[in-house]
N, C-alpha and C. Protein backbone atom coordinates (compact mmCIF):
# COMPACT_ATOMS: atom_id res chain seq x y z
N UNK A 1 10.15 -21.19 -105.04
CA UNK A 1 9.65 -22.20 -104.13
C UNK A 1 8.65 -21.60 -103.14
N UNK A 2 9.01 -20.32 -102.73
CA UNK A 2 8.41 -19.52 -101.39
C UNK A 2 6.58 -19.19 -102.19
N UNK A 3 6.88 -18.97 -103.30
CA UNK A 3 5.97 -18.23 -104.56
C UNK A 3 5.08 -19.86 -104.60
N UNK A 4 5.44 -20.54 -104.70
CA UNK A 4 4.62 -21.92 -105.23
C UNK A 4 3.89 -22.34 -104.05
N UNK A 5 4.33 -22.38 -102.68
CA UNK A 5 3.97 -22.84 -101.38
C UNK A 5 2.85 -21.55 -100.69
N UNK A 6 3.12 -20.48 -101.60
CA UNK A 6 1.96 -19.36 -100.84
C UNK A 6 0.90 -19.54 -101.66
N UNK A 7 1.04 -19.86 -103.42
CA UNK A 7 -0.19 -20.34 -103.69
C UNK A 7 -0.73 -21.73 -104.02
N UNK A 8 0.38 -22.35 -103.30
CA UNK A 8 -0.58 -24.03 -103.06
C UNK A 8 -1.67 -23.69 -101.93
N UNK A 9 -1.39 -22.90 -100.75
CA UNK A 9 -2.61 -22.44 -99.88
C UNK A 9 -3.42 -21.85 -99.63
N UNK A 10 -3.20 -20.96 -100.67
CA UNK A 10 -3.85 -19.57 -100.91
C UNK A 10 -4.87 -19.70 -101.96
N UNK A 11 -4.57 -20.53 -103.17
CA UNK A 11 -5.14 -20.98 -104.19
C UNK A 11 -6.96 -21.41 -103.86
N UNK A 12 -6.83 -22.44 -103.12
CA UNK A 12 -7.95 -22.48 -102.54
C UNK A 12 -8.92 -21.90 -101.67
N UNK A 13 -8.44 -21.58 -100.77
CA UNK A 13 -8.93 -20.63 -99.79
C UNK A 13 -9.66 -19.62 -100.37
N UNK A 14 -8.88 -18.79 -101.63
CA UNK A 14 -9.50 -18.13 -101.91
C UNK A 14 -10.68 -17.79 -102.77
N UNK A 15 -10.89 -19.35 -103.39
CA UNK A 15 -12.17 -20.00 -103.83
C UNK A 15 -13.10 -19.78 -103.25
N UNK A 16 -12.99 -20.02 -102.12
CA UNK A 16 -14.21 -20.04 -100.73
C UNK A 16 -14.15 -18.32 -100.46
N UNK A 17 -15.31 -18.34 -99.73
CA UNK A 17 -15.56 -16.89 -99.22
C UNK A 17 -15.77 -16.13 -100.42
N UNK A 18 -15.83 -14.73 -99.71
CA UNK A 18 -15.74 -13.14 -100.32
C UNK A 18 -14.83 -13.64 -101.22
N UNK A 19 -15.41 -13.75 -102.50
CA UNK A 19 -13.78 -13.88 -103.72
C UNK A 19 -13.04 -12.54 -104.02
N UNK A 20 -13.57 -10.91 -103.60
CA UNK A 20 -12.94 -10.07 -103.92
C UNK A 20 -11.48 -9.85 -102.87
N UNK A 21 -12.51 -9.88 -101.84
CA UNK A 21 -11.12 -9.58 -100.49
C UNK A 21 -10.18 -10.75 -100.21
N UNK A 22 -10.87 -12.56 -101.00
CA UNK A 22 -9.59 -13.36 -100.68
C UNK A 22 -8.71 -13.24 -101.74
N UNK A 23 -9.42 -12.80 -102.84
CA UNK A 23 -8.42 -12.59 -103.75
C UNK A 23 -7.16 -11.42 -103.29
N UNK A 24 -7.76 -10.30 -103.06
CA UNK A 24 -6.84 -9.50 -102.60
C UNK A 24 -5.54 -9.74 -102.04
N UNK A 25 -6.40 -10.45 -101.00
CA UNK A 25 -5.51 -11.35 -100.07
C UNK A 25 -4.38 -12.22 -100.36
N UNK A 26 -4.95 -13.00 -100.82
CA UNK A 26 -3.69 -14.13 -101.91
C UNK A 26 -2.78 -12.74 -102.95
N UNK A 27 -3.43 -11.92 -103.70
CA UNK A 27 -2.64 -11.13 -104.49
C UNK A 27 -1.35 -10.81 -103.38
N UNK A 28 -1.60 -10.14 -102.13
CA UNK A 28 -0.80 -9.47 -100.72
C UNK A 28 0.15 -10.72 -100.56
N UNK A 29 -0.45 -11.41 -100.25
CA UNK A 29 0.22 -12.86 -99.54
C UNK A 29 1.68 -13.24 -100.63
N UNK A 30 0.95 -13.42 -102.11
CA UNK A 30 1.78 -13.61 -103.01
C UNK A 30 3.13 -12.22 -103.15
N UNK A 31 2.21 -11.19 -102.80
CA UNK A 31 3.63 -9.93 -103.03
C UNK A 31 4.62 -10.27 -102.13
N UNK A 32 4.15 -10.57 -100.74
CA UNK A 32 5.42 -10.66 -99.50
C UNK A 32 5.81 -12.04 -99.77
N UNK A 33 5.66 -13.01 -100.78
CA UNK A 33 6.56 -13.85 -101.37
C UNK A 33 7.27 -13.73 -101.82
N UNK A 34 7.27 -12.73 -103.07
CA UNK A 34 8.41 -12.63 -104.03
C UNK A 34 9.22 -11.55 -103.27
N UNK A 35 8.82 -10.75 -102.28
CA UNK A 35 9.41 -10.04 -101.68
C UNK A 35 10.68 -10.89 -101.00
N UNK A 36 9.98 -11.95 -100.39
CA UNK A 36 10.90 -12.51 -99.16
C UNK A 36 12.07 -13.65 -100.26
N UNK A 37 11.44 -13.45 -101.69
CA UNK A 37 11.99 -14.54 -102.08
C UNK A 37 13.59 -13.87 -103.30
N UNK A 38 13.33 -12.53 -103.40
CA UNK A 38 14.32 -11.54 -103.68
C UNK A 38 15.53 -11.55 -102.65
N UNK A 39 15.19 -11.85 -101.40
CA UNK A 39 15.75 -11.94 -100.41
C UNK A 39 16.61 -13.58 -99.62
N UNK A 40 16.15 -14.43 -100.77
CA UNK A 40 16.66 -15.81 -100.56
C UNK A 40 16.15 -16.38 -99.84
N UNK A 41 14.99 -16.09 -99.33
CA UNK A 41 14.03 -16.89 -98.24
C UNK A 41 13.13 -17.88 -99.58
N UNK A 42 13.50 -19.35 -99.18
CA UNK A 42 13.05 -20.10 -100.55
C UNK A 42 11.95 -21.13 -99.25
N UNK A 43 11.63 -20.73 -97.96
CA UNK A 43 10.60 -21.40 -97.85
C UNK A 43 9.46 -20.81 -96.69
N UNK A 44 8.47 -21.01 -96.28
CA UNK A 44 7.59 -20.01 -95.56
C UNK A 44 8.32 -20.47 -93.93
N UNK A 45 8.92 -21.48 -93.81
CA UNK A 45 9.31 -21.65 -92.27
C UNK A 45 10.67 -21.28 -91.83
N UNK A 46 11.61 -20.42 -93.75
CA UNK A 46 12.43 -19.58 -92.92
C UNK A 46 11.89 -18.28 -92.46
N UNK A 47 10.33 -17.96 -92.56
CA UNK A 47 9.88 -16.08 -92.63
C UNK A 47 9.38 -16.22 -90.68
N UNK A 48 10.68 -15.43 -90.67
CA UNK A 48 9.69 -14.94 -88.95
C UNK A 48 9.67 -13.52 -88.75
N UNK A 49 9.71 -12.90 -87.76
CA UNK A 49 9.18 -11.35 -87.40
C UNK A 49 9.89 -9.89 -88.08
N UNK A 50 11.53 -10.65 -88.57
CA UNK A 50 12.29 -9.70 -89.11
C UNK A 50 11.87 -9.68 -90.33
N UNK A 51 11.53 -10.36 -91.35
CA UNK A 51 10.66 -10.38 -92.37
C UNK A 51 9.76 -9.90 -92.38
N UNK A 52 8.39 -9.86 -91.71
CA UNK A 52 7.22 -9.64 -91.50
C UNK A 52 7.51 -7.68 -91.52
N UNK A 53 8.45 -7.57 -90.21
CA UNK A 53 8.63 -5.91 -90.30
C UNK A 53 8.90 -5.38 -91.17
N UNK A 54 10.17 -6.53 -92.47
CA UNK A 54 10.90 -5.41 -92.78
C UNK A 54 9.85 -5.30 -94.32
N UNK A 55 8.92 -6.20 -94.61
CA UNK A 55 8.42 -5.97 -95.93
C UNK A 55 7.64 -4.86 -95.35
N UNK A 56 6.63 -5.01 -94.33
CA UNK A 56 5.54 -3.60 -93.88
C UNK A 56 6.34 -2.27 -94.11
N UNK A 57 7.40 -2.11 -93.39
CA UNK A 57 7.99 -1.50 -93.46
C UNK A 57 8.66 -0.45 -94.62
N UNK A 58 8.67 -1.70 -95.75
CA UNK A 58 9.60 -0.97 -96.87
C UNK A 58 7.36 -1.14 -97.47
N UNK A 59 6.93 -1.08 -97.25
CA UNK A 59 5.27 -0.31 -97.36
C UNK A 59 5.39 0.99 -97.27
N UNK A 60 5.67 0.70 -96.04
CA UNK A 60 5.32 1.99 -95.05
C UNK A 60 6.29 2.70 -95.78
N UNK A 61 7.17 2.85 -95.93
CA UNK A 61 8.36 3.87 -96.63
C UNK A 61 8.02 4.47 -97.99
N UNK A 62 7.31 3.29 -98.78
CA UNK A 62 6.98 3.75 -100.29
C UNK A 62 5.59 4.37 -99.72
N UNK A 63 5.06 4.98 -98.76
CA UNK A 63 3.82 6.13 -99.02
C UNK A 63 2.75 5.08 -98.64
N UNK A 64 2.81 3.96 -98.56
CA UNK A 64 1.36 3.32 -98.64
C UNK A 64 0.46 3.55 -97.08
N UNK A 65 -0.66 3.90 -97.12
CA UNK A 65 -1.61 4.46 -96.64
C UNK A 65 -1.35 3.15 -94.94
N UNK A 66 -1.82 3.57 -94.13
CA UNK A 66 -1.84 2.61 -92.55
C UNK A 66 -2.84 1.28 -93.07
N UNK A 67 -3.99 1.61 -93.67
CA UNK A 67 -4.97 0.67 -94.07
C UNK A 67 -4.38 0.19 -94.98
N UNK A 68 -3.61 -0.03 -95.59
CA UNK A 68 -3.28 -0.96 -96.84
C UNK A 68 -2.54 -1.36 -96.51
N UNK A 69 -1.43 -1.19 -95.14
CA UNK A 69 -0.64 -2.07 -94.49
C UNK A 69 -1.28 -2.99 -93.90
N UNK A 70 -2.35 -2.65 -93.25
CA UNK A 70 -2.61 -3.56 -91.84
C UNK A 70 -3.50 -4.60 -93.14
N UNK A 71 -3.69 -3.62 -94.30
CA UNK A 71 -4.84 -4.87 -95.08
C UNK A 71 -3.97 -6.33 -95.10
N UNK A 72 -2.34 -5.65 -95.57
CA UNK A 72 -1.24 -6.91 -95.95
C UNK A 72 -1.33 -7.64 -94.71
N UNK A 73 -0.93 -6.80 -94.10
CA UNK A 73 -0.55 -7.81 -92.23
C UNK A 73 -1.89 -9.06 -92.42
N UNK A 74 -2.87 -8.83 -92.40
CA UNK A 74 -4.28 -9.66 -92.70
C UNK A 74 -3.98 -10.85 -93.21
N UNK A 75 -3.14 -10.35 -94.92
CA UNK A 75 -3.01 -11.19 -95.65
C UNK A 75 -1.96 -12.26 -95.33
N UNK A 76 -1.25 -11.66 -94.37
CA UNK A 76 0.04 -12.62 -93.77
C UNK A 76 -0.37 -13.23 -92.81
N UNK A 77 -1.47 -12.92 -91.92
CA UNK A 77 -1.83 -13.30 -90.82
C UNK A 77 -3.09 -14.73 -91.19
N UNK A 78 -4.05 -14.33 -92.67
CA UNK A 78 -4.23 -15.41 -92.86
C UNK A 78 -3.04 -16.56 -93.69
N UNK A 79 -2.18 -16.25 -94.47
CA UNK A 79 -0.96 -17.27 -94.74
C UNK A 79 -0.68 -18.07 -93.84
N UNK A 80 -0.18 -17.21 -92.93
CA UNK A 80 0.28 -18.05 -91.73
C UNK A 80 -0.51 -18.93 -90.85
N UNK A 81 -1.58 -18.80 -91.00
CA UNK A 81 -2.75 -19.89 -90.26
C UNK A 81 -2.72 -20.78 -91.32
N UNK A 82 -3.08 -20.87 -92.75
CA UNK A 82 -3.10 -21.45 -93.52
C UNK A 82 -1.59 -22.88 -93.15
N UNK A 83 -0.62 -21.68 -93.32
CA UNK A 83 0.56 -22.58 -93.51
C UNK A 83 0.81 -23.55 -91.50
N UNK A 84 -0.36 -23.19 -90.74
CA UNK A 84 0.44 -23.69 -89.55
C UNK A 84 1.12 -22.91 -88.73
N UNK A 85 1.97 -22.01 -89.11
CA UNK A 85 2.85 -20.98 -88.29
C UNK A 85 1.96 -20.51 -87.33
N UNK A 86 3.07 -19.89 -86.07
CA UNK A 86 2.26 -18.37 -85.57
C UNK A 86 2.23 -17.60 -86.05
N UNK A 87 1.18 -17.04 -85.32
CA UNK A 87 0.41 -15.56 -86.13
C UNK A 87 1.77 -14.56 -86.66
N UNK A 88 1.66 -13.96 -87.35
CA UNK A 88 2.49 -12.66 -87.69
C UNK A 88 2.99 -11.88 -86.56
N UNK A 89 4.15 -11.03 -86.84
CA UNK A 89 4.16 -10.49 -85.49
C UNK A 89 3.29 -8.80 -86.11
N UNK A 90 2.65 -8.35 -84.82
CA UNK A 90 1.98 -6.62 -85.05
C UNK A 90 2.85 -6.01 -85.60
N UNK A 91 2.30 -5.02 -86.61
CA UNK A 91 3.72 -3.68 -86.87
C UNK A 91 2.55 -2.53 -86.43
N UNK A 92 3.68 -1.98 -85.95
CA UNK A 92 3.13 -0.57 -85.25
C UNK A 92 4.06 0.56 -85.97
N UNK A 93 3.31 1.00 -86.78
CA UNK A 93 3.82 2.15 -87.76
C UNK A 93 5.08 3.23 -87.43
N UNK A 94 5.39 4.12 -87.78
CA UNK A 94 5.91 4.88 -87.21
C UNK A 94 5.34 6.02 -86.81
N UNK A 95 4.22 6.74 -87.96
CA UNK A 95 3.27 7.51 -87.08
C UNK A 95 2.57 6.77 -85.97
N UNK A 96 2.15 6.23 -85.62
CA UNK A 96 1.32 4.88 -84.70
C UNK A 96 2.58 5.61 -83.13
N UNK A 97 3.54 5.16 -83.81
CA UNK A 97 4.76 5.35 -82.45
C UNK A 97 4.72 6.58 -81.72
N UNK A 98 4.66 7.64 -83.02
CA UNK A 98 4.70 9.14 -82.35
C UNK A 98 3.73 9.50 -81.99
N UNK A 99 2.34 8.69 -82.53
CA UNK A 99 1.01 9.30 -81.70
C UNK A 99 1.33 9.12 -80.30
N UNK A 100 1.48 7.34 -79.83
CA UNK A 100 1.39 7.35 -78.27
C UNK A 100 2.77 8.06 -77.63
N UNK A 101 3.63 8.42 -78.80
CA UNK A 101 4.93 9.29 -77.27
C UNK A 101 4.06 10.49 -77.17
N UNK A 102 3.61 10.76 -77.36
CA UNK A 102 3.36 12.22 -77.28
C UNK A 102 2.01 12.53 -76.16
């Protein structure tokens, strides 16, 4: 259901514009679907900030580069305009964290 509702909005959108980077985009958008949807989240207005962290997150854990996170965050950040919601919440990495303690 979560999978069908990210590309009833995404579908189009990504018609329009840059077709490489909306595609991308919708590809991202669609991953943190099936992600959230492994997880029993069967619609976009149960996904709020604990979601949002914990998919970046399990990113961030499998090695993926700061830029290919924040590319996803993008991709969630346009979903979520798409779908109406507020914006995504920021993830601030964990290197990100130890730069500013230090």
């Amino acid at each position: 259901m979560i999978v069908r509702q990210v590309r009833y909005l995404m579908d189009p959108w990504a018609a329009k514009g840059g077709p490489q980077s909306r595609r991308i985009q919708r590809q991202r958008a669609e991953k943190f679907a099936l992600w959230c949807q492994k997880r029993g989240i069967r619609d976009l207005r149960q996904v709020g900030k604990r979601q949002v962290i914990g998919f970046l997150r399990e990113l961030e854990t499998s090695g993926r580069s700061a830029k290919t996170i924040q590319g996803h965050w993008y991709a969630l950040r346009a979903l979520f305009r798409l779908a109406e919601l507020p914006e995504p919440v920021r993830f601030i990495s964990e290197a990100d964290k130890s730069k500013s303690a230090s």
